[in-house]
Protein backbone atom coordinates (compact mmCIF):
# COMPACT_ATOMS: atom_id res chain seq x y z
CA UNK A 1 -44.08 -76.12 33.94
CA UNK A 2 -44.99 -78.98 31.96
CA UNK A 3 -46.31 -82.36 33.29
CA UNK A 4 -48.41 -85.35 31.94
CA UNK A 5 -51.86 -85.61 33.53
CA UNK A 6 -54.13 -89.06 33.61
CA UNK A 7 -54.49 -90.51 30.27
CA UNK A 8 -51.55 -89.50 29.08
CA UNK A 9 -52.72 -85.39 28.42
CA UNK A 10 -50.67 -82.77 29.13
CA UNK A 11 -50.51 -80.45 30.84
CA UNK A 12 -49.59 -76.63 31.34
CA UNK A 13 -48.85 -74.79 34.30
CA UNK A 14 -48.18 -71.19 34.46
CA UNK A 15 -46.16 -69.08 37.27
CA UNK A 16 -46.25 -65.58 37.61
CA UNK A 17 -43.04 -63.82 38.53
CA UNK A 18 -43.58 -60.44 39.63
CA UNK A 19 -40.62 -57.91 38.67
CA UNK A 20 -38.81 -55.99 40.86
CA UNK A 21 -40.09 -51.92 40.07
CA UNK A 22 -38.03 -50.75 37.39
CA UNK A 23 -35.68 -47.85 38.30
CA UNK A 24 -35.82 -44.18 36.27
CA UNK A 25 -33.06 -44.19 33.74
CA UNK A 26 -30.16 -42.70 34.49
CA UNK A 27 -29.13 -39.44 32.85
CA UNK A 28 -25.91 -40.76 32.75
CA UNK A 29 -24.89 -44.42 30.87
CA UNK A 30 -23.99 -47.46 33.27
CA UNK A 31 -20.79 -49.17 33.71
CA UNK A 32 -21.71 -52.14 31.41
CA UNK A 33 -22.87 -49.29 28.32
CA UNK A 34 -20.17 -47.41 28.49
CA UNK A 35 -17.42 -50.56 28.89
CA UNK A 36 -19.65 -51.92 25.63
CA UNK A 37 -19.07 -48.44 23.88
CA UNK A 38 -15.16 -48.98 24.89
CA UNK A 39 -15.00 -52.59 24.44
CA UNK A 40 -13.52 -53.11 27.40
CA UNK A 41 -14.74 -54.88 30.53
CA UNK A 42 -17.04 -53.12 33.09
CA UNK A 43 -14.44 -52.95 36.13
CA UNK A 44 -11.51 -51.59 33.73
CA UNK A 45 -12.16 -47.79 34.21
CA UNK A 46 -8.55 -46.79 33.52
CA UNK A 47 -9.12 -48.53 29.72
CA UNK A 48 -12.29 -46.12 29.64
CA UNK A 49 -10.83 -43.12 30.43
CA UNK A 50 -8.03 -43.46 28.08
CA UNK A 51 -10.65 -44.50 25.45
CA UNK A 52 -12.69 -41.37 26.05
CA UNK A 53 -9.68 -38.82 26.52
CA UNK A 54 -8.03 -40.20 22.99
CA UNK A 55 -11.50 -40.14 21.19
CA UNK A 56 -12.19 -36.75 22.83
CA UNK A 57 -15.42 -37.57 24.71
CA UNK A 58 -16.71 -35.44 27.47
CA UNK A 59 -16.83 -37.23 30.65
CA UNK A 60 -16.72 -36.43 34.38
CA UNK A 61 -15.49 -38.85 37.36
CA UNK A 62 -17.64 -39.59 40.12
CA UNK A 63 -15.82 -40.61 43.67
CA UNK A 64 -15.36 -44.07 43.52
CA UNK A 65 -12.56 -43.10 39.92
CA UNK A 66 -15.55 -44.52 37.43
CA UNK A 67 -15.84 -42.47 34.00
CA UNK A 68 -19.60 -40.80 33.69
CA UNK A 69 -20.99 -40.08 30.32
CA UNK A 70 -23.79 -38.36 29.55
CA UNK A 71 -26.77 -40.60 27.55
CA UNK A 72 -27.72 -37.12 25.85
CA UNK A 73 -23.78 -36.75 25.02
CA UNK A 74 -23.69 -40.33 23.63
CA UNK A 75 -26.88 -40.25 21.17
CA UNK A 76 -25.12 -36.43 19.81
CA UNK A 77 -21.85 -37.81 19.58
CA UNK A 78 -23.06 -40.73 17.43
CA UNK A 79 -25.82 -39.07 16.07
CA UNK A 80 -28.70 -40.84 16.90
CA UNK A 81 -30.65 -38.38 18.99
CA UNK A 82 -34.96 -38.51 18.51
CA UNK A 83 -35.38 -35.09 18.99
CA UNK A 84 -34.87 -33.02 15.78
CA UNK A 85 -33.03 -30.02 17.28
CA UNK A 86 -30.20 -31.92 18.64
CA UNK A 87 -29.52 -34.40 16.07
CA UNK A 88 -26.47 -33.31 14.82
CA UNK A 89 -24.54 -35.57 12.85
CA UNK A 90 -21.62 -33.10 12.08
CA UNK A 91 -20.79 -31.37 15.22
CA UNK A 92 -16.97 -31.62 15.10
CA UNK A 93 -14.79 -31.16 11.64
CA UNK A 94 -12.25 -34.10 10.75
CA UNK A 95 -8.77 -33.54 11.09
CA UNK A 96 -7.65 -32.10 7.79
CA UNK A 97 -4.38 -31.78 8.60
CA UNK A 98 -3.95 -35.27 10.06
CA UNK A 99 -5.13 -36.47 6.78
CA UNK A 100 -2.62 -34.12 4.59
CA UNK A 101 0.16 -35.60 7.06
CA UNK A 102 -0.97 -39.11 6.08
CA UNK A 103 -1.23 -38.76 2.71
CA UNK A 104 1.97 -37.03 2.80
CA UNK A 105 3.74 -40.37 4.60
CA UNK A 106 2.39 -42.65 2.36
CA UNK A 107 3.60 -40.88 -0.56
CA UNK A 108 7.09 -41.12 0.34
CA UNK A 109 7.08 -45.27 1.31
CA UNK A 110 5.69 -45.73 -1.98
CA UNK A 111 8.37 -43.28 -3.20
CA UNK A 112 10.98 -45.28 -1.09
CA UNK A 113 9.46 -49.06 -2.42
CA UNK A 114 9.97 -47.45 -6.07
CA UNK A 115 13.77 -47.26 -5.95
């Protein structure tokens, strides 16, 4: 708080807030991570778990239909785990053959645009 004493001074007042006790962290990321992972909204868990079943993410859903995700399963995944032994940047191949198929269709519109 900030006030003007006699003479014209200032002053500065000071009010502690104490903080609610700060709860363990989850093993398993919140609704607002994982909808910021998504980019969707919080509340929209269908959007999430078609996100996560079209990128291929392991998830589980608790009773109330929300999409859980493991924290450990997230810092793999994107490969920014701490701990030495599980930071694995290339667990999972790429698609080669999505890529040959790809190729493959772009060759032949460029083929078609030709003509």
């Amino acid at each position: 708080m900030f006030s003007i004493g006699k003479g014209g001074r200032y002053r500065l007042s000071f009010y502690l807030v104490k903080l609610p006790p700060s709860k363990p962290m989850s093993d398993y990321l919140t609704s607002s991570e994982l909808a910021d992972l998504v980019g969707c909204q919080p509340n929209q868990r269908a959007c999430m778990i078609r996100w996560l079943e079209k990128n291929g993410w392991a998830f589980v859903v608790d009773c109330i239909g929300a999409p859980k995700v493991l924290r450990l399963y997230r810092d793999r995944r994107l490969g920014v785990s701490d701990d030495p032994k599980t930071a694995t940047v290339g667990d999972f191949e790429p698609d080669f053959a999505a890529l040959d198929e790809w190729h493959k269709n772009r060759r032949v519109r460029s083929r078609r645009g030709q003509r």
